[in-house]
Protein backbone atom coordinates (compact mmCIF):
# COMPACT_ATOMS: atom_id res chain seq x y z
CA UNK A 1 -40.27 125.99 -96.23
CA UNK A 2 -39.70 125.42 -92.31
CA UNK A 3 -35.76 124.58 -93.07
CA UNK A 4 -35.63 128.04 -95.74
CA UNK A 5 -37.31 130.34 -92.94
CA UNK A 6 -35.13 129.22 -90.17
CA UNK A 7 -32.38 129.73 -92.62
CA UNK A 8 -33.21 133.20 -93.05
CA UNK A 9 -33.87 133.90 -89.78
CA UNK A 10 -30.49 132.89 -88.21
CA UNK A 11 -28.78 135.34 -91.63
CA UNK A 12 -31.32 137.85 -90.01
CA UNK A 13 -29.96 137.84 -86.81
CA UNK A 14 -26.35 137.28 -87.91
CA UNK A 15 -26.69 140.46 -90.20
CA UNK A 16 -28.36 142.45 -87.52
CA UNK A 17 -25.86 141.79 -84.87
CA UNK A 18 -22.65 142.71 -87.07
CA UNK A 19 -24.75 145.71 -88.10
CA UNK A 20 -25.05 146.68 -84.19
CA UNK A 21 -21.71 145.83 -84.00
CA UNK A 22 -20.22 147.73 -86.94
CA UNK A 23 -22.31 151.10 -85.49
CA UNK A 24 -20.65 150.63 -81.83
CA UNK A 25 -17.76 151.37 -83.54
CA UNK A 26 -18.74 154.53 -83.94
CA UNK A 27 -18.01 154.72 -87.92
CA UNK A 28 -19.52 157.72 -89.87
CA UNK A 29 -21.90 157.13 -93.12
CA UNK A 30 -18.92 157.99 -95.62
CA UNK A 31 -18.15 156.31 -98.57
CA UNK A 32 -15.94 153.79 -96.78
CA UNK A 33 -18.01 153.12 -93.72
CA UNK A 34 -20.92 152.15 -95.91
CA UNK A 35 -19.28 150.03 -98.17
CA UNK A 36 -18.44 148.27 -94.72
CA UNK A 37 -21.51 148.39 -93.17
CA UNK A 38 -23.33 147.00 -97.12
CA UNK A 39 -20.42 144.16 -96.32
CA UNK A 40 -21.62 143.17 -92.52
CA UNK A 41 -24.98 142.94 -94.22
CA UNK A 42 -24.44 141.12 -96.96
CA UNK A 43 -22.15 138.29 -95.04
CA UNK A 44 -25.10 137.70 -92.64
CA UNK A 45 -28.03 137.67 -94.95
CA UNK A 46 -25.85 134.93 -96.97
CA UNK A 47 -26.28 132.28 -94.61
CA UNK A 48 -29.66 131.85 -95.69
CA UNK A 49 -28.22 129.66 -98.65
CA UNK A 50 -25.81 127.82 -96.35
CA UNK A 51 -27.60 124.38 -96.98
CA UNK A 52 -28.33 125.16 -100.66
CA UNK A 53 -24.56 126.38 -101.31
CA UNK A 54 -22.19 125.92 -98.69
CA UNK A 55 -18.86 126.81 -100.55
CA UNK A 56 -20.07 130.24 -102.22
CA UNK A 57 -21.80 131.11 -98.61
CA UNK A 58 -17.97 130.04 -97.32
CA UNK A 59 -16.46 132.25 -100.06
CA UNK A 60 -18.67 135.16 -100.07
CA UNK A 61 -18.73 135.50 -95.86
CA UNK A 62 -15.09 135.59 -95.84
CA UNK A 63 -14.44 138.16 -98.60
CA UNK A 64 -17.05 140.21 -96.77
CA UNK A 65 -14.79 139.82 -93.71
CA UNK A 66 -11.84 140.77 -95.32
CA UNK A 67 -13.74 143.57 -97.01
CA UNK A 68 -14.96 145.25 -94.27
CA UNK A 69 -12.09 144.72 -92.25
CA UNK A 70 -10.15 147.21 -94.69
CA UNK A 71 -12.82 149.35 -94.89
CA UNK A 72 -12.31 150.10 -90.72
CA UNK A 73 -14.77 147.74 -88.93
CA UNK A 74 -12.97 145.81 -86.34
CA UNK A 75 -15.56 142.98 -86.33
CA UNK A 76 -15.32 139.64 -85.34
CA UNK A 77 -16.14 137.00 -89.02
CA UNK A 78 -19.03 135.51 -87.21
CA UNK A 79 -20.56 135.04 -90.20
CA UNK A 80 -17.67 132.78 -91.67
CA UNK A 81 -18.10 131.13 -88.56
CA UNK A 82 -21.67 129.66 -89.12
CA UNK A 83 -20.36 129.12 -93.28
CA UNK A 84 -18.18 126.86 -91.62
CA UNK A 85 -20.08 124.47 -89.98
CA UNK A 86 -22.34 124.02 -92.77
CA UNK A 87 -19.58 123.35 -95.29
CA UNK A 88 -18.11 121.13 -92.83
CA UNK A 89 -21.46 119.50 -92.22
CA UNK A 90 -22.45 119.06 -95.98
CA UNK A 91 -18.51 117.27 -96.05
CA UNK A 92 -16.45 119.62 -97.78
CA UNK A 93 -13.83 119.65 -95.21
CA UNK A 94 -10.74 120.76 -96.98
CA UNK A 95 -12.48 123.50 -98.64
CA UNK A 96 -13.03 124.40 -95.61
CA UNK A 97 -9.80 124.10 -94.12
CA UNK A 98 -7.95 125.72 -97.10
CA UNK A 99 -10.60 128.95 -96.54
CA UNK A 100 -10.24 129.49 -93.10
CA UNK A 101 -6.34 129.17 -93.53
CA UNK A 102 -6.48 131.76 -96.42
CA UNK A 103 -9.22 134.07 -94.39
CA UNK A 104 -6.69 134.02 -91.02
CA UNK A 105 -3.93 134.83 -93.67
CA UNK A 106 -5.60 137.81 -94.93
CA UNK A 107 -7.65 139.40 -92.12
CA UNK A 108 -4.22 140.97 -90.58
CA UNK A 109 -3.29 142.36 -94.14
CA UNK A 110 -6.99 143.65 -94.24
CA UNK A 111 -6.28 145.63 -90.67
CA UNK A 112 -2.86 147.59 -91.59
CA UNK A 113 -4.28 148.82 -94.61
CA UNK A 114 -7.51 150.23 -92.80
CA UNK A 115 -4.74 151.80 -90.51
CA UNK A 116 -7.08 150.84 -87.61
CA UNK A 117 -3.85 148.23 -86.15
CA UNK A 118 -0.02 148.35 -86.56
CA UNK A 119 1.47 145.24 -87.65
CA UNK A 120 2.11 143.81 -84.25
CA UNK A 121 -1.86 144.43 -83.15
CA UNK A 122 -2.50 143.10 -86.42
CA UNK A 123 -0.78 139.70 -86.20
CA UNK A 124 -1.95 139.89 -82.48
CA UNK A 125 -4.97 140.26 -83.10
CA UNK A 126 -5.28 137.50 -86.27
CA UNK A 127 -3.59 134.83 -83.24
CA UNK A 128 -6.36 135.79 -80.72
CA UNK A 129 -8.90 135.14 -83.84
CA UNK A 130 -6.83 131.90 -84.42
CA UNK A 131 -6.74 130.88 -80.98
CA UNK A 132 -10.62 131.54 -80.44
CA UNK A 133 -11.03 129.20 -83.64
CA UNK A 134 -9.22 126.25 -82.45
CA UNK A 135 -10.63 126.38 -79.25
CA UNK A 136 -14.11 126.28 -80.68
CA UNK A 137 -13.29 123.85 -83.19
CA UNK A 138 -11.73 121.50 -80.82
CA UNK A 139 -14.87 122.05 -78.63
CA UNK A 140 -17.03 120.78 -81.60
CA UNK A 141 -14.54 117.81 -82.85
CA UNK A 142 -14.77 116.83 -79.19
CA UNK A 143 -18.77 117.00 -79.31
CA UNK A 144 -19.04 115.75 -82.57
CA UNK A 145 -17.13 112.64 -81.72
CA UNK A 146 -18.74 111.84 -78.21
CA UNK A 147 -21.98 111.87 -79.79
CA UNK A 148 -20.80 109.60 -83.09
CA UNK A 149 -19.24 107.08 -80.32
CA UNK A 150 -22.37 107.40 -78.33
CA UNK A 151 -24.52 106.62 -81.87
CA UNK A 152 -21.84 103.67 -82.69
CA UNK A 153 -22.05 101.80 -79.48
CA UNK A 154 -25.79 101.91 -79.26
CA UNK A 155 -26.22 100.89 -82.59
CA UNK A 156 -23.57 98.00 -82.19
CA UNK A 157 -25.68 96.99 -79.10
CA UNK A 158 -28.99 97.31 -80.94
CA UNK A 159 -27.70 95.15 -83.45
CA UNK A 160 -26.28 92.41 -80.92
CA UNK A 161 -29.12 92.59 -79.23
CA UNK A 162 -31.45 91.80 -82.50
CA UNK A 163 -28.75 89.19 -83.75
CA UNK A 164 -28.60 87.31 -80.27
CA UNK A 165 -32.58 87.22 -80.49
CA UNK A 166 -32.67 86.26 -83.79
CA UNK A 167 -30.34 82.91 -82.89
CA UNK A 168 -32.29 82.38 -80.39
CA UNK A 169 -35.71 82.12 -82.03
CA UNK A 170 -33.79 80.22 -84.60
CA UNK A 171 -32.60 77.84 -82.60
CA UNK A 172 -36.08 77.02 -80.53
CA UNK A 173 -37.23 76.63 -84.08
CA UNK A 174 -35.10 74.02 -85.23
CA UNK A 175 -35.60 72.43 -82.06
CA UNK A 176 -39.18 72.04 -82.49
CA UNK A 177 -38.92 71.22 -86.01
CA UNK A 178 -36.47 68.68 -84.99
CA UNK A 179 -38.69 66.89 -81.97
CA UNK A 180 -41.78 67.00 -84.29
CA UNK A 181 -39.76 65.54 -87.45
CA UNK A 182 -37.30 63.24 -85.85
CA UNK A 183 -38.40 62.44 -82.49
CA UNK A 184 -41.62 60.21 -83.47
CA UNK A 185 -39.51 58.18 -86.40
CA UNK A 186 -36.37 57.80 -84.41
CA UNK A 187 -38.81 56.12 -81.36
CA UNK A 188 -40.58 54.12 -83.57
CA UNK A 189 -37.47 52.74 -85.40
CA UNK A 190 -35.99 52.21 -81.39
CA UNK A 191 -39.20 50.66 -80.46
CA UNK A 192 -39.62 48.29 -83.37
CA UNK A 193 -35.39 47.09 -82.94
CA UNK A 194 -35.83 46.05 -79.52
CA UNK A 195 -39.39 44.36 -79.93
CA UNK A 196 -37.93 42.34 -82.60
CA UNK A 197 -34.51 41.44 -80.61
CA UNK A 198 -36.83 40.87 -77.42
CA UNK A 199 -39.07 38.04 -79.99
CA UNK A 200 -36.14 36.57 -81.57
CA UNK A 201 -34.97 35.44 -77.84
CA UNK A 202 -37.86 34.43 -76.70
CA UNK A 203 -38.18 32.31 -79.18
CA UNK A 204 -34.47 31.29 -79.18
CA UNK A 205 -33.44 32.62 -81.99
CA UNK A 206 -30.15 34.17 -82.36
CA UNK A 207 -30.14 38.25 -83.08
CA UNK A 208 -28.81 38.49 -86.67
CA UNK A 209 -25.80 40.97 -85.82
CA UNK A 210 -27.38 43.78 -88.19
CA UNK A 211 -30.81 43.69 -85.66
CA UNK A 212 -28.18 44.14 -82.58
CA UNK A 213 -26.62 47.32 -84.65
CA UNK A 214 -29.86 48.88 -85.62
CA UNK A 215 -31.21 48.43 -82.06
CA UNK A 216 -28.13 50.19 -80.63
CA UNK A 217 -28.26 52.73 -83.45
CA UNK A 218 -31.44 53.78 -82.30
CA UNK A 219 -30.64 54.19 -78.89
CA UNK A 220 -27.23 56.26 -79.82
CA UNK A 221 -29.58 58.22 -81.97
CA UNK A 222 -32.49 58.72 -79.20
CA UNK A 223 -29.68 59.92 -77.03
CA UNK A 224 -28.04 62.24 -79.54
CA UNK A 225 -31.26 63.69 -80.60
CA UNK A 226 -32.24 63.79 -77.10
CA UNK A 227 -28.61 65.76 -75.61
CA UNK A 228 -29.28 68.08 -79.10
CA UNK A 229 -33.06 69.44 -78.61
CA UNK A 230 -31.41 70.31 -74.89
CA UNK A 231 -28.36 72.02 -75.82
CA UNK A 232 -30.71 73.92 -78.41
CA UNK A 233 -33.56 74.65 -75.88
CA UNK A 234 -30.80 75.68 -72.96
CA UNK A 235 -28.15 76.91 -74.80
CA UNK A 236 -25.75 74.96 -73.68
CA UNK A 237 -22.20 74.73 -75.14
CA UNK A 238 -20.78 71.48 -73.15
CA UNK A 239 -21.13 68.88 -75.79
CA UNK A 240 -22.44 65.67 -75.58
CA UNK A 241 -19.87 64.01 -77.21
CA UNK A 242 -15.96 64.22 -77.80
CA UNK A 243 -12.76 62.09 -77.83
CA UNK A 244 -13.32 59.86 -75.47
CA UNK A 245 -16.46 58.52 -76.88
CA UNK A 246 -14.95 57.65 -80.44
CA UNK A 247 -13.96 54.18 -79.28
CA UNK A 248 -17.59 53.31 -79.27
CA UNK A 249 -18.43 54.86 -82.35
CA UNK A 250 -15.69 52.33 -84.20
CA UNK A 251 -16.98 49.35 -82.26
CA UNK A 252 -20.83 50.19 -83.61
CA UNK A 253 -19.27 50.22 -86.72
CA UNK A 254 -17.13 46.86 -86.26
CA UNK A 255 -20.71 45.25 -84.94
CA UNK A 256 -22.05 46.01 -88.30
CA UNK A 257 -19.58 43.77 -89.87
CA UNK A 258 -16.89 46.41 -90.89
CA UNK A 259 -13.62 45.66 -90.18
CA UNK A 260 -12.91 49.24 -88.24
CA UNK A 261 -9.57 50.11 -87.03
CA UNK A 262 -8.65 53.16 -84.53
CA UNK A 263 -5.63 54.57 -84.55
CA UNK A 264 -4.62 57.18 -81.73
CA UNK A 265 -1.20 59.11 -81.40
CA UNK A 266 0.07 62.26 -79.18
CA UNK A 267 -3.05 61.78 -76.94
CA UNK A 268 -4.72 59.71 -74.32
CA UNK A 269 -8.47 59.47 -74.87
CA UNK A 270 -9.61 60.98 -71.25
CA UNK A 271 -12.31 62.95 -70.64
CA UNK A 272 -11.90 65.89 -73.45
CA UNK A 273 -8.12 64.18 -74.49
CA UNK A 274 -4.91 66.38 -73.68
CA UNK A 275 -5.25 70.64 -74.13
CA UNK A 276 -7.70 70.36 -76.39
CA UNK A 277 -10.14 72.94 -76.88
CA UNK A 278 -14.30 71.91 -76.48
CA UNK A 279 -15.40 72.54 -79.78
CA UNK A 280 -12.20 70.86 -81.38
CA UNK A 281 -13.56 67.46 -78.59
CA UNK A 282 -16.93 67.67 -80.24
CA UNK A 283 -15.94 68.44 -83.79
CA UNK A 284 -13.51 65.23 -84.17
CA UNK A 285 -16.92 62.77 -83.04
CA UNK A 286 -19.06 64.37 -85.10
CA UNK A 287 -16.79 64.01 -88.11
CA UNK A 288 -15.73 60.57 -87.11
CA UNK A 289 -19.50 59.69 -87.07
CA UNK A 290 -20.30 61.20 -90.04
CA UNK A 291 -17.53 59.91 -92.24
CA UNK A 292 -18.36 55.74 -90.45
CA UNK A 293 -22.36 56.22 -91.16
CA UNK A 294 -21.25 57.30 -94.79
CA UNK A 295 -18.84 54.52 -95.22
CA UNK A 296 -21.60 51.67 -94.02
CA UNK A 297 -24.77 53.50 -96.35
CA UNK A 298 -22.75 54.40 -99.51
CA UNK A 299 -19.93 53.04 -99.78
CA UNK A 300 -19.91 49.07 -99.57
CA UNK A 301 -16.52 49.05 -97.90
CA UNK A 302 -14.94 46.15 -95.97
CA UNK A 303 -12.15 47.96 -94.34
CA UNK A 304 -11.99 51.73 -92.44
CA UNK A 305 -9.15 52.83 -90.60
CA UNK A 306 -9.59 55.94 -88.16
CA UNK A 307 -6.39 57.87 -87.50
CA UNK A 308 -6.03 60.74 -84.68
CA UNK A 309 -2.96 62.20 -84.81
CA UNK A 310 -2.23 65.11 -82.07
CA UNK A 311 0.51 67.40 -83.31
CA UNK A 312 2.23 70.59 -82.25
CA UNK A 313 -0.61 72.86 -83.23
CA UNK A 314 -3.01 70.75 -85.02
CA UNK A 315 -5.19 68.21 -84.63
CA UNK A 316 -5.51 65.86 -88.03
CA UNK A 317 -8.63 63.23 -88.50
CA UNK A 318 -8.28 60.62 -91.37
CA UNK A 319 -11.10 57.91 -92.34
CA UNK A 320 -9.97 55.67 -95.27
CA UNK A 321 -12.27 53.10 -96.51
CA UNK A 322 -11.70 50.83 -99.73
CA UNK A 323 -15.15 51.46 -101.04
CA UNK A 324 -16.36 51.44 -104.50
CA UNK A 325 -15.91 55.89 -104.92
CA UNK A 326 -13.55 56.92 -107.33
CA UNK A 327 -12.62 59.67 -108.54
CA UNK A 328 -14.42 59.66 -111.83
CA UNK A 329 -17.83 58.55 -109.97
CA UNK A 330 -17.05 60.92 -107.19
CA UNK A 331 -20.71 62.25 -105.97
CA UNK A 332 -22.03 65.84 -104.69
CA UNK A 333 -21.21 66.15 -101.39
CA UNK A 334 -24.38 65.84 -99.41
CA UNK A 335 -25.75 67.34 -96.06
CA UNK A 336 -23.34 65.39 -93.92
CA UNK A 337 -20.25 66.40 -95.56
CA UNK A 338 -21.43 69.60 -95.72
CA UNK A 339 -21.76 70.01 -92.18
CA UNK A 340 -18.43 68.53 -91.03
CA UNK A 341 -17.14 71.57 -93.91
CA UNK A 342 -19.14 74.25 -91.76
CA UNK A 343 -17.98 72.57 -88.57
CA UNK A 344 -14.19 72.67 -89.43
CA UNK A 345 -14.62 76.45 -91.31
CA UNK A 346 -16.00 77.62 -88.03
CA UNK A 347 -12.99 76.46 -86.24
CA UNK A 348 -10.23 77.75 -88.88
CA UNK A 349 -9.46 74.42 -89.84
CA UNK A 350 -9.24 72.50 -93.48
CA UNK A 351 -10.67 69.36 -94.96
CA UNK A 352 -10.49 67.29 -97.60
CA UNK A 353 -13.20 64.77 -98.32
CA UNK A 354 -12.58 62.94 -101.87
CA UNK A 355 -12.07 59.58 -103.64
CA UNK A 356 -8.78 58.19 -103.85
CA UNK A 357 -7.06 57.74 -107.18
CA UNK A 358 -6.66 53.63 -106.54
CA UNK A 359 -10.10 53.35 -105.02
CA UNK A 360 -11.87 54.35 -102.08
CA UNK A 361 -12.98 57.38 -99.72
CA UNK A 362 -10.95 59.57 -97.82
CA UNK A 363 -11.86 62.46 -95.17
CA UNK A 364 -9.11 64.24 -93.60
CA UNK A 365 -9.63 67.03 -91.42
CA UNK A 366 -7.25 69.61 -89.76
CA UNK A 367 -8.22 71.18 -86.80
CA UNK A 368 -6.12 73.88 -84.60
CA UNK A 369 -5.53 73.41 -80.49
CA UNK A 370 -3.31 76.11 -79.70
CA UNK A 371 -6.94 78.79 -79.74
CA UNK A 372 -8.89 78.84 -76.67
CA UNK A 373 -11.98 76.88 -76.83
């Protein structure tokens, strides 16, 4: 009821001022003038269904300005004007268009034949109308569009804002769910390694070489957990690991008792290796890792051969192991492989991670260098 009496309102005053208008003129009350003057009235008082029916309000508005400009009132369409922006606002733009065009085609017709212009004050007269238009209308695009860039940016910001929060309080919660799962069983499994190796020479026994591996195992894992919970508290993108610590992750694995090759080529394993990108350095250990700790739980293997292979554009990772997979036994992938797939997806790379046809496990990863890390 608010919207409906402002509505009528602004036809009101629309109505009343072409009225006031219309009578400065100085027209008479004959036939003519008040079938212009019933016009002026009748094209304000309709923009009191503007929201209800935008395109008749357009229509009827600008066939009262036509009519009354060929009945003798030289009166600006102001109430086309206002049908205007509400057909444009309710989104029926080329309506819109196509009526003022038509309107602007007529409205010098509808002046010669009131014999009120000549042809050249006419078309004059239509250009000054047109001009007035575009100016307005280029005012309003212009206003329109500053305020839905204004809207767009602060929204964008809102929403990095609430995603960047989001990751944040996501990340302190895996963090604590990873210090209060992990933390205590990781320390107790450290603990327990080294009191036994610590017994076993005292007594001068010699470490079984499994004892030696899960005692380091522990430690790597202490550490890793350890350099994680940080990088998740701080935020902190410098990993903890890369290249140049694969080495040790294949002799862990040859202390086990696997017979674990590495196999390097196009790079020297220094610091984060040659041009290549952080999260590439990080990705290739944590694949590495995953695929060796696979091979020595699941897999029974006696052999794994690491290859690193630095090429043009790409990086490519290869484990082989002659484990018991195949491809008819071939398993769901679990959380591990799962990871290295989110790891290399993130980074626009591919991999493969399947049983060979003759026997035995294969992960093969492609990674690109030439993107900035």
């Amino acid at each position: 009821m608010r919207a409906a009496a402002i509505d009528w309102a602004i036809a009101g005053c629309v109505a009343a001022a072409l009225l006031v208008t219309g009578l400065s003129e100085g027209n008479s009350a004959a036939g003519a003038d008040l079938l212009g003057y019933a016009l002026l009235a009748a094209g304000g008082l309709a923009l009191a269904a503007r929201r209800r029916a935008p395109v008749p309000v357009l229509a009827v508005t600008g066939l009262c300005a036509v009519g009354y400009q060929a009945a003798g009132f030289d009166v600006p369409a102001v109430a086309f004007l206002f049908a205007v922006y509400a057909a444009v606002r309710a989104g029926h733009r080329i309506v819109t268009v196509a009526a003022s065009v038509l309107l602007l085609a007529l409205l010098p017709v509808a002046a010669m034949a009131s014999g009120l212009h000549d042809t050249g004050e006419a078309f004059a007269q239509a250009r000054g109308v047109l001009e007035l238009a575009w100016l307005i209308a280029a005012g309003a695009a212009g206003e329109a569009l500053r305020q839905a860039e204004r809207r767009a940016e602060e929204a964008e910001r809102t929403r990095e804002e609430t995603a960047r929060r989001r990751a944040d309080e996501e990340r302190l919660r895996i963090a604590r769910e990873l210090h209060d799962s992990l933390t205590h069983q990781i320390s107790i499994i450290k603990v327990q390694s080294e009191v036994a190796v610590h017994v076993a020479r005292r007594r001068g026994e010699r470490v079984p070489d499994a004892l030696l591996a899960i005692q380091e195992a522990g430690r790597e894992a202490s550490r890793e957990l350890r350099a994680t919970l940080e990088a998740l508290r701080d935020d902190d993108t410098a990993p903890p690991r890369g290249l140049e610590h694969v080495p040790e992750l294949v002799e862990r694995a040859r202390a086990t008792g696997l017979d674990a090759t590495l196999a390097i080529e196009g790079l020297t394993i220094d610091g984060h290796g040659q041009d290549v990108p952080i999260a590439v350095d990080r990705t290739v250990y944590r694949i590495v890792q995953e695929s060796l700790t696979n091979i020595l739980r699941h897999s029974d293997a006696a052999t794994a051969t690491v290859r690193i292979d630095r090429r043009p554009k790409t990086l490519l990772i290869r484990v082989d192991d002659d484990g018991r997979a195949v491809s008819e036994t071939a398993a769901a992938p679990g959380v591990g492989l799962l990871g290295m797939r989110e790891r290399v997806a993130a980074l626009g790379g591919r991999l493969r991670a399947e049983p060979r046809g003759e026997g035995g496990f294969t992960v093969q990863a492609e990674l690109p260098v030439d993107r900035t890390s």
